[in-house]
PDB file of N, CA and C in Angstrom:
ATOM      1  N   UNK A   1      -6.121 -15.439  -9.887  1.00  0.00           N
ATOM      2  CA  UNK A   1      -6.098 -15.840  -8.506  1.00  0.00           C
ATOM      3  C   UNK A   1      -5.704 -14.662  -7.615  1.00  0.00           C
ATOM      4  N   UNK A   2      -4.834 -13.813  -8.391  1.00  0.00           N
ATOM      5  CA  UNK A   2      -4.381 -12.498  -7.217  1.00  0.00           C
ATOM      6  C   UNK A   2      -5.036 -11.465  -6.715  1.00  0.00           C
ATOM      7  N   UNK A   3      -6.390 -11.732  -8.167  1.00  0.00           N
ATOM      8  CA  UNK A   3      -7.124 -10.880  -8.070  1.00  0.00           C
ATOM      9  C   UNK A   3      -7.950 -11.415  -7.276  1.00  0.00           C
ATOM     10  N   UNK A   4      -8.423 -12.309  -6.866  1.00  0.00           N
ATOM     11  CA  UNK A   4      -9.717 -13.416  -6.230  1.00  0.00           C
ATOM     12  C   UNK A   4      -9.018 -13.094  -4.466  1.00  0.00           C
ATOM     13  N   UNK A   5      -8.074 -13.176  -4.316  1.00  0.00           N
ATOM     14  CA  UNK A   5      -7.255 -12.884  -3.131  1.00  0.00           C
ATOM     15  C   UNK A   5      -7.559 -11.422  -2.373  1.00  0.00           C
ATOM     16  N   UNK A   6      -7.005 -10.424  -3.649  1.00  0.00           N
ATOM     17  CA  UNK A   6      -7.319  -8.936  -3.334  1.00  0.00           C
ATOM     18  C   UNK A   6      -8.768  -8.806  -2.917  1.00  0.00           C
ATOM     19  N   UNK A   7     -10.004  -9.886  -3.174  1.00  0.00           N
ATOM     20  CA  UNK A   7     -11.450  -8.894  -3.578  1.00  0.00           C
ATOM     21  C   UNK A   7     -11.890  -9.605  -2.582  1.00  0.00           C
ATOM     22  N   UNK A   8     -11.426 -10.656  -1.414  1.00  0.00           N
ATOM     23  CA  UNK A   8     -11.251 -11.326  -0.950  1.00  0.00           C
ATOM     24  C   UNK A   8     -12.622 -10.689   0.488  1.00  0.00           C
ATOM     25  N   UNK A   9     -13.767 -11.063   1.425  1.00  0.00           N
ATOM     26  CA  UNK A   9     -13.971 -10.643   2.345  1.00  0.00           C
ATOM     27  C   UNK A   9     -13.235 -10.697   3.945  1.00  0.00           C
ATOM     28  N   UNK A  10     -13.637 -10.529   4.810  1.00  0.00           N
ATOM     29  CA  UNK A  10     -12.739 -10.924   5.781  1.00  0.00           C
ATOM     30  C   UNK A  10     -12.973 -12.321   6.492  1.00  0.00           C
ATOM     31  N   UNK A  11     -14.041 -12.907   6.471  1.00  0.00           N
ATOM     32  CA  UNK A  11     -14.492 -14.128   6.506  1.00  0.00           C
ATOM     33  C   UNK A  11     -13.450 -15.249   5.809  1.00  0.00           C
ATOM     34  N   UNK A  12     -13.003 -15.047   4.603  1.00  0.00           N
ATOM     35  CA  UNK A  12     -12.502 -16.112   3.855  1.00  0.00           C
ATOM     36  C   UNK A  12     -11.131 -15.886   4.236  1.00  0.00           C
ATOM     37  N   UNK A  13     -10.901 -14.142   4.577  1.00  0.00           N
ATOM     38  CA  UNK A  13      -9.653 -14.125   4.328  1.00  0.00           C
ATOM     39  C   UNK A  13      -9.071 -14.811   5.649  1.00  0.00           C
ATOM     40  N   UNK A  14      -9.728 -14.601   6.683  1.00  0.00           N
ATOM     41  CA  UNK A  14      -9.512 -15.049   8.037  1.00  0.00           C
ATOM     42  C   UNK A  14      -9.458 -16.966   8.062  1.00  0.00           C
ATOM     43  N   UNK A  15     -10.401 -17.259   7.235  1.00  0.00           N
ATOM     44  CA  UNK A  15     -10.454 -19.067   6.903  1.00  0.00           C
ATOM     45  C   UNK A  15      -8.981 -19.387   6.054  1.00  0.00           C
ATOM     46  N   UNK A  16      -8.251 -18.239   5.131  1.00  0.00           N
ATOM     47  CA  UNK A  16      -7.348 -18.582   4.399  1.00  0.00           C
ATOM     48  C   UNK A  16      -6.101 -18.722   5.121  1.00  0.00           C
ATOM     49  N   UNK A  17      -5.693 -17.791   6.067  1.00  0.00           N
ATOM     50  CA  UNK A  17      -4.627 -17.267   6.948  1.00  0.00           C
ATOM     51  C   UNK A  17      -4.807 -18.787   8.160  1.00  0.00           C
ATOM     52  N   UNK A  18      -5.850 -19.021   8.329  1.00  0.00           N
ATOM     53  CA  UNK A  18      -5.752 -20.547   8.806  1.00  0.00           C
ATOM     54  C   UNK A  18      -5.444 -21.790   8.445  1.00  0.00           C
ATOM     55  N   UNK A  19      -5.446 -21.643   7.272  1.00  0.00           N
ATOM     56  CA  UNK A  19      -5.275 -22.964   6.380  1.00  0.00           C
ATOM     57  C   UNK A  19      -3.795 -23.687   6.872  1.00  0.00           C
ATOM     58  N   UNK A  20      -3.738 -24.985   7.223  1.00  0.00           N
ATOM     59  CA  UNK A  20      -2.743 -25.784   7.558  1.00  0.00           C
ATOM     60  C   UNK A  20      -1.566 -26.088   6.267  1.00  0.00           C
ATOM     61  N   UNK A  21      -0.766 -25.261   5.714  1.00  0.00           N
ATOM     62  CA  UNK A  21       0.162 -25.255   4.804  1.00  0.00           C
ATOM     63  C   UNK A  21       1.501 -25.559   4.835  1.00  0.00           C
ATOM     64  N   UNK A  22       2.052 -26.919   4.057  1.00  0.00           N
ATOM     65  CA  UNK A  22       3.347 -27.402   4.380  1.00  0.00           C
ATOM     66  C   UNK A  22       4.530 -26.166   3.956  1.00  0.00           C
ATOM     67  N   UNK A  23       5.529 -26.196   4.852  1.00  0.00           N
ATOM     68  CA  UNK A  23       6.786 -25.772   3.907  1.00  0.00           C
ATOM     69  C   UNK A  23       7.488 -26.744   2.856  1.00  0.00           C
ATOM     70  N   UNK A  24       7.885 -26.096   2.019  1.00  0.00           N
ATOM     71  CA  UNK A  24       8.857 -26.786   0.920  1.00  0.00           C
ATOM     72  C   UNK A  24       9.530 -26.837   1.691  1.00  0.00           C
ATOM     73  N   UNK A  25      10.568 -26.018   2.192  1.00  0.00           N
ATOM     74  CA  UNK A  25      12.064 -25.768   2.951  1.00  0.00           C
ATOM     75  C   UNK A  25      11.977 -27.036   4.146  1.00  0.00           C
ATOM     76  N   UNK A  26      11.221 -27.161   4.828  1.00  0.00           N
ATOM     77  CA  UNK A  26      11.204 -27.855   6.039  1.00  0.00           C
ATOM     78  C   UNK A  26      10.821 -29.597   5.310  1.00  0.00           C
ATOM     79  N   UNK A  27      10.394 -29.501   4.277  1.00  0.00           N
ATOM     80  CA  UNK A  27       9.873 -30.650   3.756  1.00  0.00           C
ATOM     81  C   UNK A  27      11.807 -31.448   3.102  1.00  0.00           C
ATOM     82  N   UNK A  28      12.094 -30.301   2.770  1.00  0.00           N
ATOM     83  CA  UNK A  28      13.690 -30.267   2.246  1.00  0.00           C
ATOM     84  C   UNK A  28      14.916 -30.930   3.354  1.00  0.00           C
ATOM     85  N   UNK A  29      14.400 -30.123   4.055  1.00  0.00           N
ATOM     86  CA  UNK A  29      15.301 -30.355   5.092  1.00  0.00           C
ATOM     87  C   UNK A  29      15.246 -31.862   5.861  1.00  0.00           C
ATOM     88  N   UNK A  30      14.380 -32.089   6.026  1.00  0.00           N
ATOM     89  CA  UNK A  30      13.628 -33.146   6.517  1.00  0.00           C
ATOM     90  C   UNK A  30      13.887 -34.696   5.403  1.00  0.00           C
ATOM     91  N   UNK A  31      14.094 -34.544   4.306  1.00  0.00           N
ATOM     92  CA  UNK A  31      14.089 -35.033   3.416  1.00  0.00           C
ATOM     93  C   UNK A  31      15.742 -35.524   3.060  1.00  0.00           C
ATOM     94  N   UNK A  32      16.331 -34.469   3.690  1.00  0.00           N
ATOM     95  CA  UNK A  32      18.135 -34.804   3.402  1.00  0.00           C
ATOM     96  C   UNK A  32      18.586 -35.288   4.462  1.00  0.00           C
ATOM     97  N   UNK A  33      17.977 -35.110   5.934  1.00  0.00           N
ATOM     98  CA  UNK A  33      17.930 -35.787   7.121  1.00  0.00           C
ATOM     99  C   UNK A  33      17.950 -37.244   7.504  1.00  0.00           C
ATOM    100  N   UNK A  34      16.328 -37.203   7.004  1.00  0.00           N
ATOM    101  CA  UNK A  34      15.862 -38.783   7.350  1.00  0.00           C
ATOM    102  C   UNK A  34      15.054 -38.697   6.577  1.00  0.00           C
ATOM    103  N   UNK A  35      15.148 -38.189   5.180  1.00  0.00           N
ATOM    104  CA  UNK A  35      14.545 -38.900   4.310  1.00  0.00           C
ATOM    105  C   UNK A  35      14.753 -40.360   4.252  1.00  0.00           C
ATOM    106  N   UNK A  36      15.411 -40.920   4.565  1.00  0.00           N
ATOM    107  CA  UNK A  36      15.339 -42.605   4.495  1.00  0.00           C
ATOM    108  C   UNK A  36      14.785 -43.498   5.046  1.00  0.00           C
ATOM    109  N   UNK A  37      14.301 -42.438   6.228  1.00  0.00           N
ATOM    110  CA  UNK A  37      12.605 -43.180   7.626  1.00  0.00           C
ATOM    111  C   UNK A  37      11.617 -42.864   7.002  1.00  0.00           C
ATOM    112  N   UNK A  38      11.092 -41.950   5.865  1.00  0.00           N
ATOM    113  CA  UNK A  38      10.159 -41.572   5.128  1.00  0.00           C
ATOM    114  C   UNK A  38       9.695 -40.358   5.921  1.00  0.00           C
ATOM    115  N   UNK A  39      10.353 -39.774   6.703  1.00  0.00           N
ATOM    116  CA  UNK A  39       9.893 -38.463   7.690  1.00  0.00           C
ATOM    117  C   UNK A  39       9.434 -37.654   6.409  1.00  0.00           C
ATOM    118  N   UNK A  40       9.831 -37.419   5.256  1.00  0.00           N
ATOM    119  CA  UNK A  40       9.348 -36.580   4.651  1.00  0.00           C
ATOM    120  C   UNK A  40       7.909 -36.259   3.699  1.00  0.00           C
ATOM    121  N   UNK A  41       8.062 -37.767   4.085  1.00  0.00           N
ATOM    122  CA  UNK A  41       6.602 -38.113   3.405  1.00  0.00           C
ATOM    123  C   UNK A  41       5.881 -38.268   4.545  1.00  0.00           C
ATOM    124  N   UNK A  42       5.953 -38.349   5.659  1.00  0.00           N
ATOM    125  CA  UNK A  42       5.160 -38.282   7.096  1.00  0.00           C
ATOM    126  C   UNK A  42       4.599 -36.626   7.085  1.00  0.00           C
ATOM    127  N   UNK A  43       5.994 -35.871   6.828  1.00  0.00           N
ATOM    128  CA  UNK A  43       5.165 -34.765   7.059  1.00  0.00           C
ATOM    129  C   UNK A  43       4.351 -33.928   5.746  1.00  0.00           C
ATOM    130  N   UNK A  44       4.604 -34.514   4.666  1.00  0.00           N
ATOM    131  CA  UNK A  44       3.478 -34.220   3.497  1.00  0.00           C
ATOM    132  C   UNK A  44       2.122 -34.562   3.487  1.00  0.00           C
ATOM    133  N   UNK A  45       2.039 -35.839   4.423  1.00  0.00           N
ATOM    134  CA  UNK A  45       0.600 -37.032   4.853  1.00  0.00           C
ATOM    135  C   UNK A  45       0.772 -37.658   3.633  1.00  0.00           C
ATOM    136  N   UNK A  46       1.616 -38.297   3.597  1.00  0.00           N
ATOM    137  CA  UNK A  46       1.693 -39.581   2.698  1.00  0.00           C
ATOM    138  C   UNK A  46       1.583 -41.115   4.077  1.00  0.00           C
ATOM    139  N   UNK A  47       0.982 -41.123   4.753  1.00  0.00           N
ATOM    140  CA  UNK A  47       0.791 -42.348   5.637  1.00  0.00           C
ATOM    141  C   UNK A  47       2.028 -43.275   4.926  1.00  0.00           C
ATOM    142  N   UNK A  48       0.898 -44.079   3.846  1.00  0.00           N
ATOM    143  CA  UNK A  48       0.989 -45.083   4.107  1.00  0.00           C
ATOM    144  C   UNK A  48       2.150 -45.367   3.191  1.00  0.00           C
ATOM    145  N   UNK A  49       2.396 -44.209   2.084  1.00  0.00           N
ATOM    146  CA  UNK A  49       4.528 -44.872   1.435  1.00  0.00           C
ATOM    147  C   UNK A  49       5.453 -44.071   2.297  1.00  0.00           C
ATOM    148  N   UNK A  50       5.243 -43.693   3.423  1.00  0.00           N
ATOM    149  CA  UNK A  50       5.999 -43.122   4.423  1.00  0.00           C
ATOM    150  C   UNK A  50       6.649 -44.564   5.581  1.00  0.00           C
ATOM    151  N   UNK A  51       5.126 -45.777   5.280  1.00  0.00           N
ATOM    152  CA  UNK A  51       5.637 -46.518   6.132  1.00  0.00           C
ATOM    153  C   UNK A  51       6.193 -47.832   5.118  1.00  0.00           C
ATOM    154  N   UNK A  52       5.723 -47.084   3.808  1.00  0.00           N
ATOM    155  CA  UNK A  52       6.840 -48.212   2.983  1.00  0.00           C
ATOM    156  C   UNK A  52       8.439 -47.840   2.942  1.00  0.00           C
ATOM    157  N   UNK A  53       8.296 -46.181   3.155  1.00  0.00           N
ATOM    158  CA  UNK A  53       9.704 -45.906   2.532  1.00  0.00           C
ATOM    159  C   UNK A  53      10.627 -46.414   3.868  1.00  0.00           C
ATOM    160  N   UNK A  54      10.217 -46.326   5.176  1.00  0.00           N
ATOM    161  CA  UNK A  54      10.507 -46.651   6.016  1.00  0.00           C
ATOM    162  C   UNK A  54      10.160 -47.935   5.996  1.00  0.00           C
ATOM    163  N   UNK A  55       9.899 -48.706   6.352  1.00  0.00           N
ATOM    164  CA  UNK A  55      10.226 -50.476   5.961  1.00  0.00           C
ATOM    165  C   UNK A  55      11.296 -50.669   4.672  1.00  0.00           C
ATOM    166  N   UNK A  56      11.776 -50.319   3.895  1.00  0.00           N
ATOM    167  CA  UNK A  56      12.203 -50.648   2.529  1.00  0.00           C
ATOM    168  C   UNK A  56      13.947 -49.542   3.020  1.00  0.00           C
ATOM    169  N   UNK A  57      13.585 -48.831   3.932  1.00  0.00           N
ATOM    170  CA  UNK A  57      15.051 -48.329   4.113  1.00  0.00           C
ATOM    171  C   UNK A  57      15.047 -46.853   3.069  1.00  0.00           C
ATOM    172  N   UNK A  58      13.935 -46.756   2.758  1.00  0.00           N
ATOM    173  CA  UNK A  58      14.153 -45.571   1.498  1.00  0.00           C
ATOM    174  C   UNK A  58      14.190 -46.134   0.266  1.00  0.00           C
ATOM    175  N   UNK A  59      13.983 -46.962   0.261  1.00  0.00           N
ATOM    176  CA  UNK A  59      14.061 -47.946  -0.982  1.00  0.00           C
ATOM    177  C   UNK A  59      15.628 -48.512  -1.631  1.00  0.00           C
ATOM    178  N   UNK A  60      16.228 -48.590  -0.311  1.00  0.00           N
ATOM    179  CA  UNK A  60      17.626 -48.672  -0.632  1.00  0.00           C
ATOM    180  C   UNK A  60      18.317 -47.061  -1.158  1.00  0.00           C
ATOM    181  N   UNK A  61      17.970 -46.052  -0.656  1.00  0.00           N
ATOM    182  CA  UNK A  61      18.471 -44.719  -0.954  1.00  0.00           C
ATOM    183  C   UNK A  61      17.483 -44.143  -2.287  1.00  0.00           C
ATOM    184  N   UNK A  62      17.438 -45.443  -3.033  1.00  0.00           N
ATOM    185  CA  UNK A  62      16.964 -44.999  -4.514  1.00  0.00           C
ATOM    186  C   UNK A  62      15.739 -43.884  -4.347  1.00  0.00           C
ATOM    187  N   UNK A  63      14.583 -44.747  -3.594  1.00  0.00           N
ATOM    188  CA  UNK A  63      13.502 -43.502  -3.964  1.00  0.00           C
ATOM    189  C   UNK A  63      13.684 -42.410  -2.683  1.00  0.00           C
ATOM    190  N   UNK A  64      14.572 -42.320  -1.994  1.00  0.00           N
ATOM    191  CA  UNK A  64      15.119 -41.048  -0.924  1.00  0.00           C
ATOM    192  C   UNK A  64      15.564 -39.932  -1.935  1.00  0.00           C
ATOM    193  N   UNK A  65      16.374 -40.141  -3.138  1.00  0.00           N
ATOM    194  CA  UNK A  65      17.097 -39.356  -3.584  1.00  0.00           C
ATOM    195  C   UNK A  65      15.913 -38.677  -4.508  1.00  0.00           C
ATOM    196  N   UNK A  66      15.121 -39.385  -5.422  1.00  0.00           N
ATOM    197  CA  UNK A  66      13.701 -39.536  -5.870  1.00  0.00           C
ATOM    198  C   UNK A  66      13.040 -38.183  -5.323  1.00  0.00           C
ATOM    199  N   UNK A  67      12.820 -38.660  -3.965  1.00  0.00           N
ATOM    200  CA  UNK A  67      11.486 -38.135  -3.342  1.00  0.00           C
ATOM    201  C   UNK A  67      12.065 -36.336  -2.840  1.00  0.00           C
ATOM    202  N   UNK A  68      13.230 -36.456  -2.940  1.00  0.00           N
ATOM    203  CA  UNK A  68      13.881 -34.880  -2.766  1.00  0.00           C
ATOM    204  C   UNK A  68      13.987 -34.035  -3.795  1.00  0.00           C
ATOM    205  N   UNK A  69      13.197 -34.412  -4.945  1.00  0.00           N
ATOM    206  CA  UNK A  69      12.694 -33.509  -5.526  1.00  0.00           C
ATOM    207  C   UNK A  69      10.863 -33.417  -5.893  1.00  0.00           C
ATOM    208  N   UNK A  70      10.193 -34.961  -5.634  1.00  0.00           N
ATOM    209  CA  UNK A  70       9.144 -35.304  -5.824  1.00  0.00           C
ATOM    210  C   UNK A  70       7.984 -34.572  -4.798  1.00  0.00           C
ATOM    211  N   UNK A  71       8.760 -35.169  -3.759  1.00  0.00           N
ATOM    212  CA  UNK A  71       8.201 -34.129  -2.843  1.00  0.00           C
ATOM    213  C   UNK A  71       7.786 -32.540  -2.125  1.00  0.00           C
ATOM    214  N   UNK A  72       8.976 -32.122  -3.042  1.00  0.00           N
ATOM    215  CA  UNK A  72       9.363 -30.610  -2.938  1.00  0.00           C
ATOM    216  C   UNK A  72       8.355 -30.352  -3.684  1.00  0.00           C
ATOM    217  N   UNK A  73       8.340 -30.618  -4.856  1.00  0.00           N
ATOM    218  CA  UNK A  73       7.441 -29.881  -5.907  1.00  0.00           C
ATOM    219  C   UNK A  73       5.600 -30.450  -5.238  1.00  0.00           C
ATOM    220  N   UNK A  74       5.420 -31.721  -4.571  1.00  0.00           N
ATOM    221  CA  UNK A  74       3.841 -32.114  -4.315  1.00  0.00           C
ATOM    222  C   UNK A  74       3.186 -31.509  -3.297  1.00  0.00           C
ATOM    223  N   UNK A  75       4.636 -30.624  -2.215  1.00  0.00           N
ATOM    224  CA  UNK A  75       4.122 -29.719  -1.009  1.00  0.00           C
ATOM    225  C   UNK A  75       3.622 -28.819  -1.798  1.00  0.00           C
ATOM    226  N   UNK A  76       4.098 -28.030  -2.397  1.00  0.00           N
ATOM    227  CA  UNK A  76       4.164 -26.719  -3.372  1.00  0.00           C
ATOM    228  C   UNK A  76       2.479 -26.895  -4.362  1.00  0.00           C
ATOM    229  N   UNK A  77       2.462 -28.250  -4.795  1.00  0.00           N
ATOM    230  CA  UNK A  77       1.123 -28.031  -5.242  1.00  0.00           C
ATOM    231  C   UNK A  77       0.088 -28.506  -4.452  1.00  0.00           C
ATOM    232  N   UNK A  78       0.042 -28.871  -3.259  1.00  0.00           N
ATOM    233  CA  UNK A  78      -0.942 -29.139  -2.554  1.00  0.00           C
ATOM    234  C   UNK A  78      -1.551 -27.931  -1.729  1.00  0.00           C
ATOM    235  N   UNK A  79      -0.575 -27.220  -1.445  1.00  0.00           N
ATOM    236  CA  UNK A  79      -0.729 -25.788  -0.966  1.00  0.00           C
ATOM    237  C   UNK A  79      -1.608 -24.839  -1.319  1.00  0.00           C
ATOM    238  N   UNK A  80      -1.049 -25.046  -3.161  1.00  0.00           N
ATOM    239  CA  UNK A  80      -1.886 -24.477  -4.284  1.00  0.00           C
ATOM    240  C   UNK A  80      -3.250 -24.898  -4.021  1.00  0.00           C
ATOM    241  N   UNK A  81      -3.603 -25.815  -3.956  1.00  0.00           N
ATOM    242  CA  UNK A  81      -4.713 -26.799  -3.924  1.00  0.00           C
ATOM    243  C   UNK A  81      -5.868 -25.978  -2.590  1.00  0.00           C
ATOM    244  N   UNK A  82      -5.263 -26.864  -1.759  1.00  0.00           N
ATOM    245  CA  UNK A  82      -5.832 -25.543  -0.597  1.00  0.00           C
ATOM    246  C   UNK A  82      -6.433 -24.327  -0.502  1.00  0.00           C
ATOM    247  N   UNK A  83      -5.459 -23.578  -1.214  1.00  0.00           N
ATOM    248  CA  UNK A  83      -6.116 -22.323  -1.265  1.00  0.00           C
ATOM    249  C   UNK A  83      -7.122 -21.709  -2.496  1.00  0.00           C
ATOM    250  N   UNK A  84      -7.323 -22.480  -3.628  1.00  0.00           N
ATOM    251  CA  UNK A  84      -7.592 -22.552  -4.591  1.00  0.00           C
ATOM    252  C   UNK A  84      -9.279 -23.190  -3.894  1.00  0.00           C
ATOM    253  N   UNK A  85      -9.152 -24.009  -3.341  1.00  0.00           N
ATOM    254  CA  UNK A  85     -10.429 -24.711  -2.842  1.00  0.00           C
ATOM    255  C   UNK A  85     -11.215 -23.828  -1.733  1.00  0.00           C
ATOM    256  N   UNK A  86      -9.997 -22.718  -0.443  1.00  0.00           N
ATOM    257  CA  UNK A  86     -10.608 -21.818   0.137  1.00  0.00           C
ATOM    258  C   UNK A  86     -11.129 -20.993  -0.608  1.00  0.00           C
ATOM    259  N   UNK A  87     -11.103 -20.822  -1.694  1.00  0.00           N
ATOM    260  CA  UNK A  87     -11.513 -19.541  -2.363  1.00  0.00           C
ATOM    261  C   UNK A  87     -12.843 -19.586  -2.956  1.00  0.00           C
ATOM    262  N   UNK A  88     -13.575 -21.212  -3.061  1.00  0.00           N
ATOM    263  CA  UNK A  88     -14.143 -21.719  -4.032  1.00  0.00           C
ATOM    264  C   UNK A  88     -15.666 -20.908  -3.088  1.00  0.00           C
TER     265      UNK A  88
END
């Protein structure tokens, strides 16, 4: 992939540097906040268990505590995803 990056034209590279990419950190932060409104899954685009986690309270804390690591790691590979697909 680092190499696919390096050999990269300026066309793609310019489409890549655009790409709409979550932070982990802000997903984190967000997550120890109000993870219990589902803000953190709002800002991953999880719609619709964003408006469960929020109806359910976080699931009573349970899946808040859950999703602060679930989530960390699904920003991180969706990212991957993204750019893996700009490249295609």
């Amino acid at each position: 992939m680092q190499e696919k990056l390096y050999n990269l034209d300026d066309k793609k590279t310019s489409y890549i540097t655009m790409l709409n990419l979550k932070s982990p950190i802000m997903r984190l932060i967000l997550g120890l906040f109000l993870g219990g409104l589902g803000v953190d899954r709002f800002y991953k685009g999880d719609i619709g268990l964003s408006i469960l986690k929020l109806l359910t309270l976080g699931g009573l804390a349970i899946w808040t505590i859950i999703d602060l690591f679930l989530v960390f790691k699904g920003i991180k590979k969706d990212n991957l995803q993204k750019v893996q697909q700009a490249l295609l």
